[in-house]
PDB file of N, CA and C in Angstrom:
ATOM      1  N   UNK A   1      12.907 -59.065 -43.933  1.00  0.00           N
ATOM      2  CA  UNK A   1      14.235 -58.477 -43.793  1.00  0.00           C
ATOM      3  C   UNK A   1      14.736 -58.713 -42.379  1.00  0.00           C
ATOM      4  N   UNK A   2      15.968 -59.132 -42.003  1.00  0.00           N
ATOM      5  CA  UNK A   2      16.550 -59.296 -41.215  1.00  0.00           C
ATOM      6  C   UNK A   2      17.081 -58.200 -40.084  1.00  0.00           C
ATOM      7  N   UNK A   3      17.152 -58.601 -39.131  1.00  0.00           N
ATOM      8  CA  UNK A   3      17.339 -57.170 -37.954  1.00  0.00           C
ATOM      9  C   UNK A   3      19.083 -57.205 -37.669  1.00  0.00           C
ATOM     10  N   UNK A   4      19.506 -56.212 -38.033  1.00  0.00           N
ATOM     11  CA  UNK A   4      20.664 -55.782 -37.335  1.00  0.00           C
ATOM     12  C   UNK A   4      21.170 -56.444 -36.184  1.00  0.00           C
ATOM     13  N   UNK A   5      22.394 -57.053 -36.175  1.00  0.00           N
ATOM     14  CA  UNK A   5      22.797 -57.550 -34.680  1.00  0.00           C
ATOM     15  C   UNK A   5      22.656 -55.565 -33.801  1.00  0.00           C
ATOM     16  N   UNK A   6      22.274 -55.558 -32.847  1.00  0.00           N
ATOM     17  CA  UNK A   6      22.021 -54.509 -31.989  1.00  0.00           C
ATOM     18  C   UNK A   6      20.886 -53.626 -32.044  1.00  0.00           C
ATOM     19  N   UNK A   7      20.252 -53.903 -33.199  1.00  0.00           N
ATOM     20  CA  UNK A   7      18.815 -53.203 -33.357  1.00  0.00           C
ATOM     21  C   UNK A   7      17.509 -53.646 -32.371  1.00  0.00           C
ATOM     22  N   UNK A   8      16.879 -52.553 -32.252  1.00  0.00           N
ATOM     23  CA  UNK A   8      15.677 -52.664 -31.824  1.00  0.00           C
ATOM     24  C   UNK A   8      14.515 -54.223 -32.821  1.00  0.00           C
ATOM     25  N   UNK A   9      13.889 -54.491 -31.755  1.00  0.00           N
ATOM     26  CA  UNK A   9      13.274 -55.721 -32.877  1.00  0.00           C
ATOM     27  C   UNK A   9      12.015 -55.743 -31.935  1.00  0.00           C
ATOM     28  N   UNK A  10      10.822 -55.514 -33.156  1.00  0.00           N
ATOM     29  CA  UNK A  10       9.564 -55.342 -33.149  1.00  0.00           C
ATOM     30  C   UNK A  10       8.711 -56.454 -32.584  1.00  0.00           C
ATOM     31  N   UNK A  11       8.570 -57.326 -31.518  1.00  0.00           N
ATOM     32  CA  UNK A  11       8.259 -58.700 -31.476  1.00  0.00           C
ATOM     33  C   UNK A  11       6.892 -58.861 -31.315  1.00  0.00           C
ATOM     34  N   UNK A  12       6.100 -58.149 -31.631  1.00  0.00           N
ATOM     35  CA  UNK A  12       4.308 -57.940 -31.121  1.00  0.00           C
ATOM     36  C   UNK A  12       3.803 -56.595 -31.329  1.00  0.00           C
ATOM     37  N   UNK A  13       2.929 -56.491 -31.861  1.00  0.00           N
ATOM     38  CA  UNK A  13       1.958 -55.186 -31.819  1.00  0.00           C
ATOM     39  C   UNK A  13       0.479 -55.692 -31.860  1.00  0.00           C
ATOM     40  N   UNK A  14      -0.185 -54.961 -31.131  1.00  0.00           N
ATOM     41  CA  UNK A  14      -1.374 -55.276 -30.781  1.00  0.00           C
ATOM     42  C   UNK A  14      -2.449 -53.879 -30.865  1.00  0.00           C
ATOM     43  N   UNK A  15      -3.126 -53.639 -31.777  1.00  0.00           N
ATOM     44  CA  UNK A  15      -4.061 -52.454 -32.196  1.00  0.00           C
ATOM     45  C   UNK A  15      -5.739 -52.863 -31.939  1.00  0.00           C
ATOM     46  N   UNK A  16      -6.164 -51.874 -30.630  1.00  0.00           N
ATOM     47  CA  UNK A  16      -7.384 -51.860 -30.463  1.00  0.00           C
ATOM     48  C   UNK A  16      -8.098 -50.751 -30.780  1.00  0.00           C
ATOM     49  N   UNK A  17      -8.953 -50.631 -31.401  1.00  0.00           N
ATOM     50  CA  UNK A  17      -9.989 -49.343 -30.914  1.00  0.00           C
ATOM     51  C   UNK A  17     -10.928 -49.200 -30.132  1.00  0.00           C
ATOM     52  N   UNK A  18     -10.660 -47.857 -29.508  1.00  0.00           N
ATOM     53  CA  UNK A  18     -11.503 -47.636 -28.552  1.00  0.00           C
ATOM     54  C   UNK A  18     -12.419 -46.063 -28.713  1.00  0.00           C
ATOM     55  N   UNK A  19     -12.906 -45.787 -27.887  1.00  0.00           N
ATOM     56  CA  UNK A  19     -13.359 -44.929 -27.809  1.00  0.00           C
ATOM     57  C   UNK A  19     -13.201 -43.246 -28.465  1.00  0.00           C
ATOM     58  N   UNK A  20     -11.577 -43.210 -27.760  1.00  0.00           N
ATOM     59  CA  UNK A  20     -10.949 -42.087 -28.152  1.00  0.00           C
ATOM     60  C   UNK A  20      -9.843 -42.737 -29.544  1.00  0.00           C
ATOM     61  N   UNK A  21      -9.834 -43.313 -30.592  1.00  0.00           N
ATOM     62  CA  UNK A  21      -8.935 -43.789 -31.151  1.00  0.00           C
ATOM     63  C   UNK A  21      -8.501 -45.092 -31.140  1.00  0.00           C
ATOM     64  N   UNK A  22      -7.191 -45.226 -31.175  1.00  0.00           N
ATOM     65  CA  UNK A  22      -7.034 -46.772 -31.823  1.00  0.00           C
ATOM     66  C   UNK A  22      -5.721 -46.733 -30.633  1.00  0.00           C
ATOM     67  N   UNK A  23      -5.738 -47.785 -29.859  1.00  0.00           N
ATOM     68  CA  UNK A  23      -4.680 -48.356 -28.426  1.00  0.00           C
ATOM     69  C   UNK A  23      -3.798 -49.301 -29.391  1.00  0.00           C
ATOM     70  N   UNK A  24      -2.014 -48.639 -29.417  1.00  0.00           N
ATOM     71  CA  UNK A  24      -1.463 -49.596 -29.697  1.00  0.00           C
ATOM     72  C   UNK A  24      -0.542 -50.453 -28.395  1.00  0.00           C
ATOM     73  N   UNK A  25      -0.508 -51.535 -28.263  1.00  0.00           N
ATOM     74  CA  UNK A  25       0.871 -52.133 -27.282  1.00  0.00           C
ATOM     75  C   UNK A  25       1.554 -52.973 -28.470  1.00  0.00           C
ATOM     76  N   UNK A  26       2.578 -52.380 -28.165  1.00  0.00           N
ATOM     77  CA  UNK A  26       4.124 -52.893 -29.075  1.00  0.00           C
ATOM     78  C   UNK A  26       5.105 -53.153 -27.871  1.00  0.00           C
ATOM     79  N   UNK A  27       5.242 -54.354 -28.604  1.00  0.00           N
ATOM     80  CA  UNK A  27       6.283 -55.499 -27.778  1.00  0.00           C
ATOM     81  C   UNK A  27       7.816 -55.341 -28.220  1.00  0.00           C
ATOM     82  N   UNK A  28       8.627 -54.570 -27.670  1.00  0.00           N
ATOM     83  CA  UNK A  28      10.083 -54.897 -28.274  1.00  0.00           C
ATOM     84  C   UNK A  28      10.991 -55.442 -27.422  1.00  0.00           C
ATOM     85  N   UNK A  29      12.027 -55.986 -28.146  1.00  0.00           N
ATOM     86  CA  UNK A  29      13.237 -56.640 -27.567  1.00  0.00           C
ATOM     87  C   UNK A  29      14.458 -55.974 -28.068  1.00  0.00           C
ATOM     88  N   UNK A  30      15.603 -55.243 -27.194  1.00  0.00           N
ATOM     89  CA  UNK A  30      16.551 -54.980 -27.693  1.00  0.00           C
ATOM     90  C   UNK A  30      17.309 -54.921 -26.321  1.00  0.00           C
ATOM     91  N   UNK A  31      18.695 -55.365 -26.460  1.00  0.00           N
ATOM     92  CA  UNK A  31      19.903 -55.503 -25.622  1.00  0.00           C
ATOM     93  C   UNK A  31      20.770 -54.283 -24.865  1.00  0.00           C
ATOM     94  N   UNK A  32      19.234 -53.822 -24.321  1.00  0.00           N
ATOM     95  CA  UNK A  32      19.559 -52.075 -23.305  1.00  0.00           C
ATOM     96  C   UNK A  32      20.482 -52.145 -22.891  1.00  0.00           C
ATOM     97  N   UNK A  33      21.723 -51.858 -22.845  1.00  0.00           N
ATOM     98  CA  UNK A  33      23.174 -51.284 -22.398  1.00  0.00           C
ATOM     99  C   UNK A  33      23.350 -50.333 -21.054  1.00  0.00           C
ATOM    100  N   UNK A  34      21.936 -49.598 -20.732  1.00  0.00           N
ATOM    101  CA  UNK A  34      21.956 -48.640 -19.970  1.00  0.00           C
ATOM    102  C   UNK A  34      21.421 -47.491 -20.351  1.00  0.00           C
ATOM    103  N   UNK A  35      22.218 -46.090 -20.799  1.00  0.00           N
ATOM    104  CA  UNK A  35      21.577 -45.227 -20.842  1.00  0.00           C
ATOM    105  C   UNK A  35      22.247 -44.950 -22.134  1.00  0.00           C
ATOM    106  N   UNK A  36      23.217 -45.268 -22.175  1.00  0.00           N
ATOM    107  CA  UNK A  36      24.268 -44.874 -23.443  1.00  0.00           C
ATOM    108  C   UNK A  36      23.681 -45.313 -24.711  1.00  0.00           C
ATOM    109  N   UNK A  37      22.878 -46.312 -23.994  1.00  0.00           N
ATOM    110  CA  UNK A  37      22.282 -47.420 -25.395  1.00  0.00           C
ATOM    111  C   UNK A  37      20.721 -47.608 -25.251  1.00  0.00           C
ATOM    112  N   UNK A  38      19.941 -47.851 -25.700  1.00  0.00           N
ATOM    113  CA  UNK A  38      18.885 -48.223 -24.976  1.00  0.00           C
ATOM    114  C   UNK A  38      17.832 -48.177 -26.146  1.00  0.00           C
ATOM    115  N   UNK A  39      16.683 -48.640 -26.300  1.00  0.00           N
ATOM    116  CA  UNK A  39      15.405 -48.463 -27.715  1.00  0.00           C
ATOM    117  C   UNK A  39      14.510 -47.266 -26.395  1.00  0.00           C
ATOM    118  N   UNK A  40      14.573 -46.292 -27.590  1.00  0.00           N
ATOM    119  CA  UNK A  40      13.502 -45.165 -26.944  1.00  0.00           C
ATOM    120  C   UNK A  40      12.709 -44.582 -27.612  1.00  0.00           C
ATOM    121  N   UNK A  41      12.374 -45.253 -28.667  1.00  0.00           N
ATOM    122  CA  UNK A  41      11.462 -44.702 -29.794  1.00  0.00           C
ATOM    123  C   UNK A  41      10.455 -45.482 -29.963  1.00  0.00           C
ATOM    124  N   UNK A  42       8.882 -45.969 -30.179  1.00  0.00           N
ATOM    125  CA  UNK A  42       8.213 -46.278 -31.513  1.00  0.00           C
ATOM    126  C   UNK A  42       7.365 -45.624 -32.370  1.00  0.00           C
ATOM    127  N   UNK A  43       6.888 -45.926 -32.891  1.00  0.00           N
ATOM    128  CA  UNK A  43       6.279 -44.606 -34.153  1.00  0.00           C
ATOM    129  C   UNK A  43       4.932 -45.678 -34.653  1.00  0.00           C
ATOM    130  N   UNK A  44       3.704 -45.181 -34.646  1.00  0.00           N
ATOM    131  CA  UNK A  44       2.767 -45.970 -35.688  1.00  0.00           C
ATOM    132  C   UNK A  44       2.748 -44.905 -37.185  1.00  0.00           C
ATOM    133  N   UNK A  45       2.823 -45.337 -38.321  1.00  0.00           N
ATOM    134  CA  UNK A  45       3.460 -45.121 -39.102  1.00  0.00           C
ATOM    135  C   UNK A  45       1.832 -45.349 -40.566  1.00  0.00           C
ATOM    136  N   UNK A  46       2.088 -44.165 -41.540  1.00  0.00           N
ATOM    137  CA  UNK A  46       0.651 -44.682 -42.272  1.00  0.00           C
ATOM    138  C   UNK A  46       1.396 -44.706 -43.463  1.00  0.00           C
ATOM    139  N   UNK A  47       0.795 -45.357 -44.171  1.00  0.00           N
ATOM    140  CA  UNK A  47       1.402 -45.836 -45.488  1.00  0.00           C
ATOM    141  C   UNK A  47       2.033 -44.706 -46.112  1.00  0.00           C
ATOM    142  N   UNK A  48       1.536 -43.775 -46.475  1.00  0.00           N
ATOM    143  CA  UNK A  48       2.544 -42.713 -47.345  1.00  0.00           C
ATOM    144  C   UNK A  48       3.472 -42.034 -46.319  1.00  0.00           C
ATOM    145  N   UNK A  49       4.137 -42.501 -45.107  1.00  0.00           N
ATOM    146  CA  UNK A  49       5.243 -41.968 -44.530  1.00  0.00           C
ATOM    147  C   UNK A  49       4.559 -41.158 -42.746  1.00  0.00           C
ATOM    148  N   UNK A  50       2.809 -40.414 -42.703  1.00  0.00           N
ATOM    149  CA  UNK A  50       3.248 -40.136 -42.006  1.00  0.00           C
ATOM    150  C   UNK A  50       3.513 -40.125 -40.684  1.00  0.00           C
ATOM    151  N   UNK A  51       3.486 -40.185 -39.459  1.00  0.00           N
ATOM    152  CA  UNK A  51       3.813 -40.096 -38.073  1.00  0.00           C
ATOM    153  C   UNK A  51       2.309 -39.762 -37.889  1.00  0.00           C
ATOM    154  N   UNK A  52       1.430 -41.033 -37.256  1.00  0.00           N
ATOM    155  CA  UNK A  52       0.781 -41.020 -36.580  1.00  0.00           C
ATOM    156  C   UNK A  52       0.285 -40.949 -35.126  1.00  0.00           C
ATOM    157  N   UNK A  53       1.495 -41.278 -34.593  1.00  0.00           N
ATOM    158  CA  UNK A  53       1.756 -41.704 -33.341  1.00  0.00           C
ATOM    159  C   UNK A  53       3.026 -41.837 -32.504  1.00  0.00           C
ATOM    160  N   UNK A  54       3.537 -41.800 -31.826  1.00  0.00           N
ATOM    161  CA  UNK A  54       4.637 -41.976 -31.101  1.00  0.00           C
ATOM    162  C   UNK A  54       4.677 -42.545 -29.540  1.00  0.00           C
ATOM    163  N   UNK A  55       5.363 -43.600 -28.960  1.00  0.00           N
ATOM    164  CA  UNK A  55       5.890 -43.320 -27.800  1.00  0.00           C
ATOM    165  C   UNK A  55       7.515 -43.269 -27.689  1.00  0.00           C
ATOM    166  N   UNK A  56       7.659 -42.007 -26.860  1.00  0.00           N
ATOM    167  CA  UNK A  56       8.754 -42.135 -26.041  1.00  0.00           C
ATOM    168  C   UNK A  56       9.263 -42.960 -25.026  1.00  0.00           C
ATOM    169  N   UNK A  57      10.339 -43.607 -25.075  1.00  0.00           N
ATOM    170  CA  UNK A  57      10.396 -44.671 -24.285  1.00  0.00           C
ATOM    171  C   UNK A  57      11.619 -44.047 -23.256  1.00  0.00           C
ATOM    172  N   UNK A  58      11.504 -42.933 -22.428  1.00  0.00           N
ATOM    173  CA  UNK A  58      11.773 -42.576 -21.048  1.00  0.00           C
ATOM    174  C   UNK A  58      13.253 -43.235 -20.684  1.00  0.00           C
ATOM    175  N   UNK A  59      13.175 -44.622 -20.794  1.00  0.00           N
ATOM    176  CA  UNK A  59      14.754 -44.988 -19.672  1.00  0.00           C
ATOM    177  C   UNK A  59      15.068 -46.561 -20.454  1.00  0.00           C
ATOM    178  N   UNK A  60      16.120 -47.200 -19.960  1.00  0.00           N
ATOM    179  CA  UNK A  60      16.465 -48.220 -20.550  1.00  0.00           C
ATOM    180  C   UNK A  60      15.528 -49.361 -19.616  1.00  0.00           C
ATOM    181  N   UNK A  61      15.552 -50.477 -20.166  1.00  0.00           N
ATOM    182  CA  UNK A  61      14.559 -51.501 -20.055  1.00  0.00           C
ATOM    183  C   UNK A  61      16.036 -52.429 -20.050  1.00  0.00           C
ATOM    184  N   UNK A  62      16.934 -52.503 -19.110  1.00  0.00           N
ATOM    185  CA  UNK A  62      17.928 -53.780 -18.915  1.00  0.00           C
ATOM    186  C   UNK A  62      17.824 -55.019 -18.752  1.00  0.00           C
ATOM    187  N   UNK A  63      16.714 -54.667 -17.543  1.00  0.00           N
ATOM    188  CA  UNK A  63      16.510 -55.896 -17.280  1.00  0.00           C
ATOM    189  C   UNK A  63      15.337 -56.557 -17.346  1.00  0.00           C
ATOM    190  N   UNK A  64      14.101 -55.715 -18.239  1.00  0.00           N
ATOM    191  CA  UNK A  64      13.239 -56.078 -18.842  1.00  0.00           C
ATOM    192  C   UNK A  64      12.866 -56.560 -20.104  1.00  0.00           C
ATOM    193  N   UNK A  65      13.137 -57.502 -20.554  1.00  0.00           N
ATOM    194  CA  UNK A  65      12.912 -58.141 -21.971  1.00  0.00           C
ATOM    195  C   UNK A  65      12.518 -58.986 -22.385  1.00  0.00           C
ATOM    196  N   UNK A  66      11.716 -59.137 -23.372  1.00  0.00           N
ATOM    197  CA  UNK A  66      11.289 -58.178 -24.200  1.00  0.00           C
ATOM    198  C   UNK A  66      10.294 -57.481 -23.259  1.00  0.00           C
ATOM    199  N   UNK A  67       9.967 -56.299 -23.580  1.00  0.00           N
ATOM    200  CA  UNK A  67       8.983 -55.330 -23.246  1.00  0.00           C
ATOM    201  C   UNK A  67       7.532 -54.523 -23.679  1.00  0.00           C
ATOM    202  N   UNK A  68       6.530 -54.534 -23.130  1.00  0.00           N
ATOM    203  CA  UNK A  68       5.596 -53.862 -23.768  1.00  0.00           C
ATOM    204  C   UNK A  68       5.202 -52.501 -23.634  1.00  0.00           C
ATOM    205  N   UNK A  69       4.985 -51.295 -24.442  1.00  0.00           N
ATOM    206  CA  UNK A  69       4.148 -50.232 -23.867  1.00  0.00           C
ATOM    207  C   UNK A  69       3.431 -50.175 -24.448  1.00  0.00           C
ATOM    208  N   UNK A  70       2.560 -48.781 -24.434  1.00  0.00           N
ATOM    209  CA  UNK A  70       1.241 -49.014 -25.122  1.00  0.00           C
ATOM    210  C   UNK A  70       1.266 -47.351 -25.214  1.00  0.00           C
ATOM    211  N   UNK A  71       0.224 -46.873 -26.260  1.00  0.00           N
ATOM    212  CA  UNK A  71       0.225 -45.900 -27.000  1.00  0.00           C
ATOM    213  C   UNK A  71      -1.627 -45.414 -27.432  1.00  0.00           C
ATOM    214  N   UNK A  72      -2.709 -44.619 -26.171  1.00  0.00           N
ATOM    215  CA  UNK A  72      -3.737 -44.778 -26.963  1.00  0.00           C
ATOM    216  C   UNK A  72      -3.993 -43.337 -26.748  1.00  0.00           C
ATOM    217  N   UNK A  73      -5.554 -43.836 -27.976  1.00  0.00           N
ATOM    218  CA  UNK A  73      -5.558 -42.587 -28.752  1.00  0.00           C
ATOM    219  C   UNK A  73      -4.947 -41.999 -29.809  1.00  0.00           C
ATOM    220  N   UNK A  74      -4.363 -42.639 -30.639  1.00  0.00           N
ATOM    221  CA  UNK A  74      -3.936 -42.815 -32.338  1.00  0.00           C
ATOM    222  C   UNK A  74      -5.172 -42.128 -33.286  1.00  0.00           C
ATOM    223  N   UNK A  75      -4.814 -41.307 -34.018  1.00  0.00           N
ATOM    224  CA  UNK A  75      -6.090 -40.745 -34.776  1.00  0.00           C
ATOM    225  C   UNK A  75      -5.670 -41.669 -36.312  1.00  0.00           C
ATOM    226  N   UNK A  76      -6.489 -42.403 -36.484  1.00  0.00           N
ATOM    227  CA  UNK A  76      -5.937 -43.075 -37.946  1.00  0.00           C
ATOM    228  C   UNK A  76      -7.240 -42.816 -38.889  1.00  0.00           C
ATOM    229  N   UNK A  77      -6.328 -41.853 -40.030  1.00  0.00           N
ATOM    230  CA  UNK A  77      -7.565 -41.921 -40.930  1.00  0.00           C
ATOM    231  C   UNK A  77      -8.659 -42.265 -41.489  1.00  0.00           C
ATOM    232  N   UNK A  78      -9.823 -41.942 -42.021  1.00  0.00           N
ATOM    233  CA  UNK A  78     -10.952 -42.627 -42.587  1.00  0.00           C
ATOM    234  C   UNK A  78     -10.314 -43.279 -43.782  1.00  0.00           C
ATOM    235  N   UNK A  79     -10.627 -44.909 -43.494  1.00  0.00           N
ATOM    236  CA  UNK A  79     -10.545 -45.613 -44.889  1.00  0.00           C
ATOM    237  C   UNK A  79      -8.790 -46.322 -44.543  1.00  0.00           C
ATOM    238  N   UNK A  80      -8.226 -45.922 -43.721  1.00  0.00           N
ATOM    239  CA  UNK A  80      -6.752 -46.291 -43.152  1.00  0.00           C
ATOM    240  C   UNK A  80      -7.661 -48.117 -42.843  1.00  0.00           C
ATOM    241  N   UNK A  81      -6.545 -49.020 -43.428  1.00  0.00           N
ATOM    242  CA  UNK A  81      -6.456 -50.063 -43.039  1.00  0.00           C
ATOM    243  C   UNK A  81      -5.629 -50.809 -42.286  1.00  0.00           C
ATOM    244  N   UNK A  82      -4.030 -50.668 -42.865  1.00  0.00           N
ATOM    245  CA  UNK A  82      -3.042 -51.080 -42.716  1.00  0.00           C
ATOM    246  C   UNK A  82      -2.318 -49.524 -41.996  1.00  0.00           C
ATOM    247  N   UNK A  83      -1.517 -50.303 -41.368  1.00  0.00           N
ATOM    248  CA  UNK A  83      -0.645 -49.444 -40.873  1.00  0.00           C
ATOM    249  C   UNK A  83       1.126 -49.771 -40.480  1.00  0.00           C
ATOM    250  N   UNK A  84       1.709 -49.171 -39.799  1.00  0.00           N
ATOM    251  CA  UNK A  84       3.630 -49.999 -39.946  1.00  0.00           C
ATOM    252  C   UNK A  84       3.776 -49.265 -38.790  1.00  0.00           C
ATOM    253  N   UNK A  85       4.879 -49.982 -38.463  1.00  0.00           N
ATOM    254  CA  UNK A  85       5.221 -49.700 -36.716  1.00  0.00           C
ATOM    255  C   UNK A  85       6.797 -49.454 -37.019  1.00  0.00           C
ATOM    256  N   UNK A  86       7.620 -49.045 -36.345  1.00  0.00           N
ATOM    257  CA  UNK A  86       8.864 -49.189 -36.342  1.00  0.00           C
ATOM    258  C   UNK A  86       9.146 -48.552 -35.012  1.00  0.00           C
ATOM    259  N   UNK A  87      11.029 -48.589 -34.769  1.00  0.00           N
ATOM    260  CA  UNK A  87      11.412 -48.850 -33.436  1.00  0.00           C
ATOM    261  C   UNK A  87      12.801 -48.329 -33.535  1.00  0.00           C
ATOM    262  N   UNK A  88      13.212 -47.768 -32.541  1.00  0.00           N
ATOM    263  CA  UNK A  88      14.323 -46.435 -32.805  1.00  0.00           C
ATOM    264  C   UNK A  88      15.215 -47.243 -31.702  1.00  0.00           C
ATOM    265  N   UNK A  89      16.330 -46.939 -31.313  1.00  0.00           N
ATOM    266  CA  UNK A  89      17.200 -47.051 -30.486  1.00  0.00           C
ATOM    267  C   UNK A  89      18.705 -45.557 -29.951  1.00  0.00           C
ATOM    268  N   UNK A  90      18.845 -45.541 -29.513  1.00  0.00           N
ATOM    269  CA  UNK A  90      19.382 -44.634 -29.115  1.00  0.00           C
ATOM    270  C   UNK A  90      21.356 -44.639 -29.935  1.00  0.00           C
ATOM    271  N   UNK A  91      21.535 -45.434 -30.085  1.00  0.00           N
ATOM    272  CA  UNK A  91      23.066 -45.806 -31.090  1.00  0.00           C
ATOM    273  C   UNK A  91      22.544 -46.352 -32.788  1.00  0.00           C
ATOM    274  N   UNK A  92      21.752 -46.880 -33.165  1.00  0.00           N
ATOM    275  CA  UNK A  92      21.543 -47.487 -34.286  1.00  0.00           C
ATOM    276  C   UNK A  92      20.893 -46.444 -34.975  1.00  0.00           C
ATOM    277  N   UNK A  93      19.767 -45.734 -34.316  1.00  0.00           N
ATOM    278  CA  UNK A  93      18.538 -44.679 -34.951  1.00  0.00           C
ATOM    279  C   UNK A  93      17.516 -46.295 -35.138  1.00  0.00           C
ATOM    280  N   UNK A  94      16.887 -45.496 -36.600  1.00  0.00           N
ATOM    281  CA  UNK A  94      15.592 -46.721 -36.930  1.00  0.00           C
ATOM    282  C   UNK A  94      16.085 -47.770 -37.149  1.00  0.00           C
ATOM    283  N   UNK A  95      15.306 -48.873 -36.638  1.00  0.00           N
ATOM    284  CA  UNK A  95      15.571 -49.751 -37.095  1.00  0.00           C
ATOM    285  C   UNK A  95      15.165 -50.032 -38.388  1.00  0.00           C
ATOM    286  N   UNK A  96      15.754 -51.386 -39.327  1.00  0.00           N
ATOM    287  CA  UNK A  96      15.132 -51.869 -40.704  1.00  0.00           C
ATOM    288  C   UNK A  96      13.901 -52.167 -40.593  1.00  0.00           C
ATOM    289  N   UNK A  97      13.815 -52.666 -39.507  1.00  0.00           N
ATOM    290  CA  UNK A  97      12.390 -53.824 -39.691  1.00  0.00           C
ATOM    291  C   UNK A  97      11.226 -52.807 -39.275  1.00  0.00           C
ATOM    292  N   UNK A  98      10.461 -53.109 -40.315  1.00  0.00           N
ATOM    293  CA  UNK A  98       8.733 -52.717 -40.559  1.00  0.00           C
ATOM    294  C   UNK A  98       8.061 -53.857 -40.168  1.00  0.00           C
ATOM    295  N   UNK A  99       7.164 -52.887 -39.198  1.00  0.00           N
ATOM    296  CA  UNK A  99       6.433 -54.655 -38.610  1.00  0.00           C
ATOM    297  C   UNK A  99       4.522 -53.721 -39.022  1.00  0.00           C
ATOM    298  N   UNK A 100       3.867 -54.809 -40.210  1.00  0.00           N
ATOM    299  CA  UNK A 100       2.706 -54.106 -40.594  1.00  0.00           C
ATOM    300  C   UNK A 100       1.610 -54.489 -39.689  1.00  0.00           C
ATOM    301  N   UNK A 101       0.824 -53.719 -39.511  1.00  0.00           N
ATOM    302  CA  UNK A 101      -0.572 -54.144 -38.571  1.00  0.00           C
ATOM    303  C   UNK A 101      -2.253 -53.831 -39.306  1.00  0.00           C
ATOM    304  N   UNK A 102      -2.692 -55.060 -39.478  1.00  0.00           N
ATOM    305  CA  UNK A 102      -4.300 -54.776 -39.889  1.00  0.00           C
ATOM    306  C   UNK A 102      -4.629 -54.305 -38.437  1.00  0.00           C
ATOM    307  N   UNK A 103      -5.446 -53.131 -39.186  1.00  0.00           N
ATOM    308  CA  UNK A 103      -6.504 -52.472 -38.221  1.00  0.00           C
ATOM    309  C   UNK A 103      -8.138 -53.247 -38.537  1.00  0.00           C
ATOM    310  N   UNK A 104      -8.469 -53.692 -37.390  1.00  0.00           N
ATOM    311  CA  UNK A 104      -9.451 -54.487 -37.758  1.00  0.00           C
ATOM    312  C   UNK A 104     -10.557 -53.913 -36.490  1.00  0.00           C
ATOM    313  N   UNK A 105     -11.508 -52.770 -36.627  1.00  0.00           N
ATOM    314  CA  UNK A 105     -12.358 -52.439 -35.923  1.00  0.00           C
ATOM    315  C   UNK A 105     -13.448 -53.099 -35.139  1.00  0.00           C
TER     316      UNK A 105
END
């Protein structure tokens, strides 16, 4: 599925486990405006809907793009394989695009 002209867009996710849980860095690209506008959401996401995870993304990224943060310590269920990422923006809300990730221990 195709991304919205102005949407947040998922360009990389990268899932490690570690110690305390599972380290995500998610790579996005979106056309920060400033403050008015900006992607400040991602979410790791488990198949039946729920909110595993979150980062808040603090301030606009203008002149950083695409961008990475990272997110550890994710508690992902026993027997969880797959998982979905998505990416918020501050004018659009969620974006369409589901970007899926094997968890591979």
């Amino acid at each position: 599925m195709g991304v919205r002209a102005g949407d947040v867009e998922i360009v990389n996710v990268v899932a490690e486990h570690e110690s305390n849980g599972w380290r995500f860095d998610v790579t996005l690209k979106h056309a920060d405006e400033g403050w008015d506008h900006y992607a400040d959401l991602w979410q790791v996401i488990a198949p039946n809907g729920e909110v595993l995870g979150e980062r808040v993304l603090a301030h606009p990224h203008v002149n950083e793009q695409p961008f990475t943060r990272s997110l550890s310590g994710v508690a992902i269920p026993e027997g969880l394989d797959t998982v979905s990422v998505r990416a918020r923006d501050t004018v659009h809300g969620v974006a369409a695009q589901v970007y899926e990730v094997k968890l591979v221990p």
